[in-house]
C-alpha atoms as a PDB file:
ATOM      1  CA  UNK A   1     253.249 183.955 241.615  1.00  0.00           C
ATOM      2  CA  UNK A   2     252.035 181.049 242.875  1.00  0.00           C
ATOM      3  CA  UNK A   3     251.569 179.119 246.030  1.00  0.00           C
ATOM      4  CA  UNK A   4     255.178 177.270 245.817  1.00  0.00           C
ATOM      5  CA  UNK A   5     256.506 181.119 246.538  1.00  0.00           C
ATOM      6  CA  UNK A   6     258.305 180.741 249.841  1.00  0.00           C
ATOM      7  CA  UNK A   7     259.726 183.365 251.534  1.00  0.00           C
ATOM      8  CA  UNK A   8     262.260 182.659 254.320  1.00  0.00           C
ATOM      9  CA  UNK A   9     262.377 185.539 257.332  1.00  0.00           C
ATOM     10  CA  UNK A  10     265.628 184.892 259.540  1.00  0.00           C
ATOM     11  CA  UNK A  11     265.855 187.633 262.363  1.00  0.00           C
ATOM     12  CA  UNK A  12     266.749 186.767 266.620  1.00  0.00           C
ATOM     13  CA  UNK A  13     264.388 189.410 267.834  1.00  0.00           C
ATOM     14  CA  UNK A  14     260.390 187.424 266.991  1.00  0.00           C
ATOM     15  CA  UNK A  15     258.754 190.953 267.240  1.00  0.00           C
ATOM     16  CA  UNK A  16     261.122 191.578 263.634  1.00  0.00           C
ATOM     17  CA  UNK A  17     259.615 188.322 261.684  1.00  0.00           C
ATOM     18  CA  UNK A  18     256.001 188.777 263.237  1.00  0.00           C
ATOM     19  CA  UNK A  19     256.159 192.673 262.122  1.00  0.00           C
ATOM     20  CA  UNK A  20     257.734 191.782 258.232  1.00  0.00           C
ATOM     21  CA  UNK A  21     254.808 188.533 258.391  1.00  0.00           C
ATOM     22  CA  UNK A  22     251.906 191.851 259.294  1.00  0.00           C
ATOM     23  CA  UNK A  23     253.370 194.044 256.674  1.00  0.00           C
ATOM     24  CA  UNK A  24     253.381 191.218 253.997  1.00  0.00           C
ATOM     25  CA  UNK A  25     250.042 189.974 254.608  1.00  0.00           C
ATOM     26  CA  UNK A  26     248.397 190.544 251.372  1.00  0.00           C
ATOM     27  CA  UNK A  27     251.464 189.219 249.691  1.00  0.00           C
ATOM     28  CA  UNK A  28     250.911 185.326 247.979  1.00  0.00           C
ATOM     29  CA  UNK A  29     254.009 183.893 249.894  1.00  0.00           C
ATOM     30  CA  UNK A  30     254.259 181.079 252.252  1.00  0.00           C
ATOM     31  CA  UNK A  31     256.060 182.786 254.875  1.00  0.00           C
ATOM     32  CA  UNK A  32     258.167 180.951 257.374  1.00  0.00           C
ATOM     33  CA  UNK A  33     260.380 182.681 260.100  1.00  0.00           C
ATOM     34  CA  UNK A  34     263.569 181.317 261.836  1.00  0.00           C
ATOM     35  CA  UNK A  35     265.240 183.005 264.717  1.00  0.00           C
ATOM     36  CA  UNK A  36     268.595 182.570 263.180  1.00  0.00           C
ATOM     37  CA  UNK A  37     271.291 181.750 260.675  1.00  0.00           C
ATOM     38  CA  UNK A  38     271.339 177.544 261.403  1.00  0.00           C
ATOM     39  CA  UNK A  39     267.859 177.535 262.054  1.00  0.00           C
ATOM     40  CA  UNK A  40     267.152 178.647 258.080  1.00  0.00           C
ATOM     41  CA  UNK A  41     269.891 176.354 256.906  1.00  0.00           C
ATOM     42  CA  UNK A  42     268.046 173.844 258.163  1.00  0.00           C
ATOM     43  CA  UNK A  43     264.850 174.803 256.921  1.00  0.00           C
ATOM     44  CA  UNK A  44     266.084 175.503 253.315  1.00  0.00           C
ATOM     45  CA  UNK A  45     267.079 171.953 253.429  1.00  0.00           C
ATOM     46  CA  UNK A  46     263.569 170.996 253.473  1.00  0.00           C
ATOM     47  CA  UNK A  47     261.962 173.477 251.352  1.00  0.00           C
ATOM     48  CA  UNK A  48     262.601 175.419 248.300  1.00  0.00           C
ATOM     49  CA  UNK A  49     262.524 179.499 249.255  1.00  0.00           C
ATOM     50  CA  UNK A  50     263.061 182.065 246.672  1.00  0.00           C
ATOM     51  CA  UNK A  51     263.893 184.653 248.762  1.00  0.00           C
ATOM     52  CA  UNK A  52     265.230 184.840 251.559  1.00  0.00           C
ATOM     53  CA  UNK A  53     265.404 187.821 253.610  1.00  0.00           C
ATOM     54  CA  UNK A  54     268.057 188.071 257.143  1.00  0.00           C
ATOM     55  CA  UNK A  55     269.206 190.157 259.623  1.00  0.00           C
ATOM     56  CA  UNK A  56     272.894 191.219 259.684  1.00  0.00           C
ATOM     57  CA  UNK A  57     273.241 191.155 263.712  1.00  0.00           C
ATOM     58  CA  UNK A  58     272.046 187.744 264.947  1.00  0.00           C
ATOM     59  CA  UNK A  59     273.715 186.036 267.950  1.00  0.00           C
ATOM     60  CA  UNK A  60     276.057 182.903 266.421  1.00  0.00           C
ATOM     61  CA  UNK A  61     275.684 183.153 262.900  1.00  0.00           C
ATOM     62  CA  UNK A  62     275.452 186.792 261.815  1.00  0.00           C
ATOM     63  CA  UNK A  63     273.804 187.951 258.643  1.00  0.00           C
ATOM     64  CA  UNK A  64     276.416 188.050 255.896  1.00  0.00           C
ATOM     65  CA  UNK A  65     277.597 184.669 256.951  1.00  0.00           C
ATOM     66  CA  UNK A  66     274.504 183.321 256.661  1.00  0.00           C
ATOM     67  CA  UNK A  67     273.783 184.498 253.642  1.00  0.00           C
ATOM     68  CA  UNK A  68     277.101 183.676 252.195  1.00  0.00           C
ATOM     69  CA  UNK A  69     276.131 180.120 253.255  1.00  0.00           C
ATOM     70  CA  UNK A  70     273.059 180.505 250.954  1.00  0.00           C
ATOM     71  CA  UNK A  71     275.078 181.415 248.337  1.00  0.00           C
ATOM     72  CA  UNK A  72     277.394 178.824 248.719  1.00  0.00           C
ATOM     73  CA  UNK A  73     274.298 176.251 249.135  1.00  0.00           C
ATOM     74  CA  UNK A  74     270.891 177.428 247.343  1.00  0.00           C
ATOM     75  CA  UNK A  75     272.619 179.680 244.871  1.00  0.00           C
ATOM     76  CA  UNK A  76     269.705 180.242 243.139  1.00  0.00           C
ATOM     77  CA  UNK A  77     267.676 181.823 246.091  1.00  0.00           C
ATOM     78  CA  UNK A  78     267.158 185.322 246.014  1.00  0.00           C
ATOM     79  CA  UNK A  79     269.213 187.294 249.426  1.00  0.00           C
ATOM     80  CA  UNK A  80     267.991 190.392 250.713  1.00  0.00           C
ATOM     81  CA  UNK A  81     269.779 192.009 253.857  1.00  0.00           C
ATOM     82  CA  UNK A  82     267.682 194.213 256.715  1.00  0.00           C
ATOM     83  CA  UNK A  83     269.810 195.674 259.589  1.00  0.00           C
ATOM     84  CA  UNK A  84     269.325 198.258 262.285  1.00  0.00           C
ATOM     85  CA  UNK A  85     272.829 199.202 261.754  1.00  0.00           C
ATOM     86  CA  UNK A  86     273.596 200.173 258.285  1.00  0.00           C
ATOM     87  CA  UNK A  87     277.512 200.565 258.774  1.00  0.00           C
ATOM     88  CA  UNK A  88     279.957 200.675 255.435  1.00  0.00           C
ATOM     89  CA  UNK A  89     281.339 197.664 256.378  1.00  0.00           C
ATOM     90  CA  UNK A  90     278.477 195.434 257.412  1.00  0.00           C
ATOM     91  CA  UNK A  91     277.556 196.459 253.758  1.00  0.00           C
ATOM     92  CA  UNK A  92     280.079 195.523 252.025  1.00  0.00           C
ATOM     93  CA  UNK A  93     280.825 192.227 253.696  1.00  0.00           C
ATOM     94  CA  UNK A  94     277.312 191.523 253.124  1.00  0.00           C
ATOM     95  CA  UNK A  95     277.222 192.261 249.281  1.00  0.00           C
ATOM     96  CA  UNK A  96     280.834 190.194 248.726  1.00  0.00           C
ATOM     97  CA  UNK A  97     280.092 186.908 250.556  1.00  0.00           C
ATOM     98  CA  UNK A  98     276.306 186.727 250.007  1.00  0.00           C
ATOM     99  CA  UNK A  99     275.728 188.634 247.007  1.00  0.00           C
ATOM    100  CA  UNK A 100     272.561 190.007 248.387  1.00  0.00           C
ATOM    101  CA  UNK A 101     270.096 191.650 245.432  1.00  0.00           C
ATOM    102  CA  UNK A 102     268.545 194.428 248.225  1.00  0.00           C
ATOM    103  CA  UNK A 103     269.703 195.564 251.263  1.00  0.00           C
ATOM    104  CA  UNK A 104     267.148 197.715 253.551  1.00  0.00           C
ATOM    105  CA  UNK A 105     267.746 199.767 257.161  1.00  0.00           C
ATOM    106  CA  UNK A 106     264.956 199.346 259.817  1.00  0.00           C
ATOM    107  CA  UNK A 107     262.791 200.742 260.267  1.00  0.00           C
ATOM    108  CA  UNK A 108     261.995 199.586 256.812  1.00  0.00           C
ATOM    109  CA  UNK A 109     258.963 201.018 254.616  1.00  0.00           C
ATOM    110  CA  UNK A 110     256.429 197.896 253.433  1.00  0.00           C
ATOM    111  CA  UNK A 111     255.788 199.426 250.420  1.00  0.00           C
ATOM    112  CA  UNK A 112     259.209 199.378 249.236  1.00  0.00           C
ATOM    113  CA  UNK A 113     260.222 195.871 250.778  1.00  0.00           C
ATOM    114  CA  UNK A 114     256.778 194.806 249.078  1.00  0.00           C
ATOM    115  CA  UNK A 115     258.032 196.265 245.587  1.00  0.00           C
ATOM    116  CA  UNK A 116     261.455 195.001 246.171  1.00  0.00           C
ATOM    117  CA  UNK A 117     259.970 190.999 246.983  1.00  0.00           C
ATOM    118  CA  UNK A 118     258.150 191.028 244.115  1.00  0.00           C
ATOM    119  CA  UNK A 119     260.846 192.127 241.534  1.00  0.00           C
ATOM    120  CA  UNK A 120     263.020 189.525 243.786  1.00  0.00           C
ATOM    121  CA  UNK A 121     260.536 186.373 243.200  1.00  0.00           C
ATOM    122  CA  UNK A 122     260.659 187.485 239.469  1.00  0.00           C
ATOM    123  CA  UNK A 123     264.104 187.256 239.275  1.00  0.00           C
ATOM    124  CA  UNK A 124     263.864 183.905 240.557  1.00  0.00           C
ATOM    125  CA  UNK A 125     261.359 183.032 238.034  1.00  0.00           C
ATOM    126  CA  UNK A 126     262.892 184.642 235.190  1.00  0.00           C
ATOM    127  CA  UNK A 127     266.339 182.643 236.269  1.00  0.00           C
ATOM    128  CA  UNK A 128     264.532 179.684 237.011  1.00  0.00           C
ATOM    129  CA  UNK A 129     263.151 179.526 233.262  1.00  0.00           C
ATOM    130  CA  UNK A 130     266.486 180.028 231.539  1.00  0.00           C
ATOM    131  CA  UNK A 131     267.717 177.678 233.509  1.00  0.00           C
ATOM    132  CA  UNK A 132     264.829 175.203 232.311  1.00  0.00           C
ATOM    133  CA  UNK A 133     265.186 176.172 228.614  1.00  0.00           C
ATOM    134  CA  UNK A 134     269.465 175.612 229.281  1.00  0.00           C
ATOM    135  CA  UNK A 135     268.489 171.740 230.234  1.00  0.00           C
ATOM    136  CA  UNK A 136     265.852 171.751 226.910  1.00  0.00           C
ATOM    137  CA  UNK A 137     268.842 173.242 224.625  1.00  0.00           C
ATOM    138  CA  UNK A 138     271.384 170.949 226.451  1.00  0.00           C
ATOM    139  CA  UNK A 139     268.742 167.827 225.740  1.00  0.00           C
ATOM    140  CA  UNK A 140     268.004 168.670 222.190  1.00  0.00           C
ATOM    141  CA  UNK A 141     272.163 169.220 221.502  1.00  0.00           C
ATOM    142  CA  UNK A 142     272.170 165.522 222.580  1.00  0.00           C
ATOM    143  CA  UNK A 143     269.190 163.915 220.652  1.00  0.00           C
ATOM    144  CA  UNK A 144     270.780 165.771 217.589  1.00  0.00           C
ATOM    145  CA  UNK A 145     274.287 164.164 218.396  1.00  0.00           C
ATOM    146  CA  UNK A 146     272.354 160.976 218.220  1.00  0.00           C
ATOM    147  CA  UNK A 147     270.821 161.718 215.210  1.00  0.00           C
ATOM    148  CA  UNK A 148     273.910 162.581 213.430  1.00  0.00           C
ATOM    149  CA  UNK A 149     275.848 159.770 214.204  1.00  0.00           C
ATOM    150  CA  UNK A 150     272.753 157.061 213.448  1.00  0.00           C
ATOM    151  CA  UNK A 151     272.041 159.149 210.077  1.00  0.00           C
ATOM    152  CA  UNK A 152     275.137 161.082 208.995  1.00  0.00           C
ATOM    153  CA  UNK A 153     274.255 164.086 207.514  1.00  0.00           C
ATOM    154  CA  UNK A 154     270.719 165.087 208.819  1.00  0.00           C
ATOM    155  CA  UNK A 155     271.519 167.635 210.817  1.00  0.00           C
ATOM    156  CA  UNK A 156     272.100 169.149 207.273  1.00  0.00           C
ATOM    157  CA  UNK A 157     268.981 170.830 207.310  1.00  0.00           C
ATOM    158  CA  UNK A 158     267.975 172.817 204.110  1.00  0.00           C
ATOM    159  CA  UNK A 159     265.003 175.083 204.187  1.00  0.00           C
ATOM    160  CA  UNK A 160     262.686 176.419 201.134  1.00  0.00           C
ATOM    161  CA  UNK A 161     262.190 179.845 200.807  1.00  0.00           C
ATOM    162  CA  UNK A 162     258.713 178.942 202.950  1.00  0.00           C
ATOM    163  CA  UNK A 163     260.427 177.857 206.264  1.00  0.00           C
ATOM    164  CA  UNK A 164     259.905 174.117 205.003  1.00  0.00           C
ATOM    165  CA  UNK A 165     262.778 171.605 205.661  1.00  0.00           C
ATOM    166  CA  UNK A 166     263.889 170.314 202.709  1.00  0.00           C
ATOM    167  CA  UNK A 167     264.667 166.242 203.036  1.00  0.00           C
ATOM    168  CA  UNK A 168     267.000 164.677 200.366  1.00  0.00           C
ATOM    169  CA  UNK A 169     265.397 161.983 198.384  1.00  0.00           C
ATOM    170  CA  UNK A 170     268.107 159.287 200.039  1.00  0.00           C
ATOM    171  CA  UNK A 171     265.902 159.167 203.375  1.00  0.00           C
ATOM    172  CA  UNK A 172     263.043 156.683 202.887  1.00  0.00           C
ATOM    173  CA  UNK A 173     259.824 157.109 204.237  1.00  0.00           C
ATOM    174  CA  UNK A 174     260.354 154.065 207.165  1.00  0.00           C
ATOM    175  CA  UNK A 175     264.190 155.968 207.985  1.00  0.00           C
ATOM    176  CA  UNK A 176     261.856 159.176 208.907  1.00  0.00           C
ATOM    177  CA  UNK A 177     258.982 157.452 210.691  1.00  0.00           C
ATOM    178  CA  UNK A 178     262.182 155.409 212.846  1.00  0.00           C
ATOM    179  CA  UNK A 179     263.413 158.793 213.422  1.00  0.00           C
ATOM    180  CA  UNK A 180     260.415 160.160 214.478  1.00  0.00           C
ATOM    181  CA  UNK A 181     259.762 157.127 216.573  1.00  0.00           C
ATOM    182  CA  UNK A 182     263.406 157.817 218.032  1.00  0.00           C
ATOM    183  CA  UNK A 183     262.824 161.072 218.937  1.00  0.00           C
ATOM    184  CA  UNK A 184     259.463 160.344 220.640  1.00  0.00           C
ATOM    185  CA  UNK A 185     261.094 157.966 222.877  1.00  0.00           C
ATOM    186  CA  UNK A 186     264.352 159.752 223.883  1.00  0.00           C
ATOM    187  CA  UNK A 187     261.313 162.989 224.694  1.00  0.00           C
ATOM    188  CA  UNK A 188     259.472 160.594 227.002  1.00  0.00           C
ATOM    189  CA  UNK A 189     262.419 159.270 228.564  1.00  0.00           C
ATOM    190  CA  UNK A 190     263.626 161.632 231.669  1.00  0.00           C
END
């Protein structure tokens, strides 16, 4: 975890957010607290969270709409639901338009909602890495593509029983080092 963790707290009562900031003290999160649903839209349009964690019964805006919102919006931020009133149906509204990963009853326990942030921000993590590696993959299809089409055929690759590639004789040495050069270029190119 590192210091770009930020952890959004969205609750109308301020006794709630400074309580959660207490029991997460320890924790390596930048914490910030809003005192309801528009509030945090507005600050997760100026900063990154990766978890986000909201009341269900706020004035205006309650809980599962805001987090639906999220959804809708940051759809990579983790959504984590704490209510006083743990009723069937604020449950399931909650879990269908916001997709929420935990949901917790207050009083809550601070070990748990510890354990359960942590396996949240590396969910986020995890996701966030595939999603890297998916735009590497996607990158490298591409450069291929343009390989293929400005040297038919080298995408033929043919390995020795060592791993090595095998290159036909046809490719002379100044085709590889332009292809080399090629690839370079398109790598430092954003």
């Amino acid at each position: 975890m590192t210091d770009e963790t930020r952890i959004l707290l969205v609750d109308d009562e301020p006794h709630v957010i400074s309580a959660l900031v207490r029991g997460l003290d320890e924790e390596p999160y930048l914490i910030t607290g809003a005192h309801g649903g528009q509030e945090a839209l507005d600050l997760m349009a100026q900063h990154r969270y990766k978890v986000v964690i909201s009341d269900e019964k706020m004035p205006g805006m309650d809980g599962a709409e805001f987090l639906g919102a999220v959804k809708e919006r940051y759809p990579e931020t983790v959504r984590i639901m704490l209510t006083g009133h743990a009723s069937v149906e604020a449950t399931m509204r909650a879990v269908n338009s916001g997709e929420i990963y935990r949901f917790f009853t207050k009083p809550w326990n601070d070990t748990e909602l510890k354990l359960a942030l942590r396996s949240a921000v590396e969910k986020y993590d995890l996701e966030e890495e595939n999603r890297r590696l998916l735009r590497t993959v996607k990158r490298q299809s591409q450069e291929l593509k343009y390989l293929e089409k400005s040297y038919p055929g080298i995408t033929d690759l043919r390995r020795e029983a060592d791993g090595a590639i095998r290159i036909d004789e046809e490719i002379t040495e100044e085709e590889i080092a332009g292809i080399i050069a090629g690839c370079n270029d398109a790598e430092r190119s954003p």
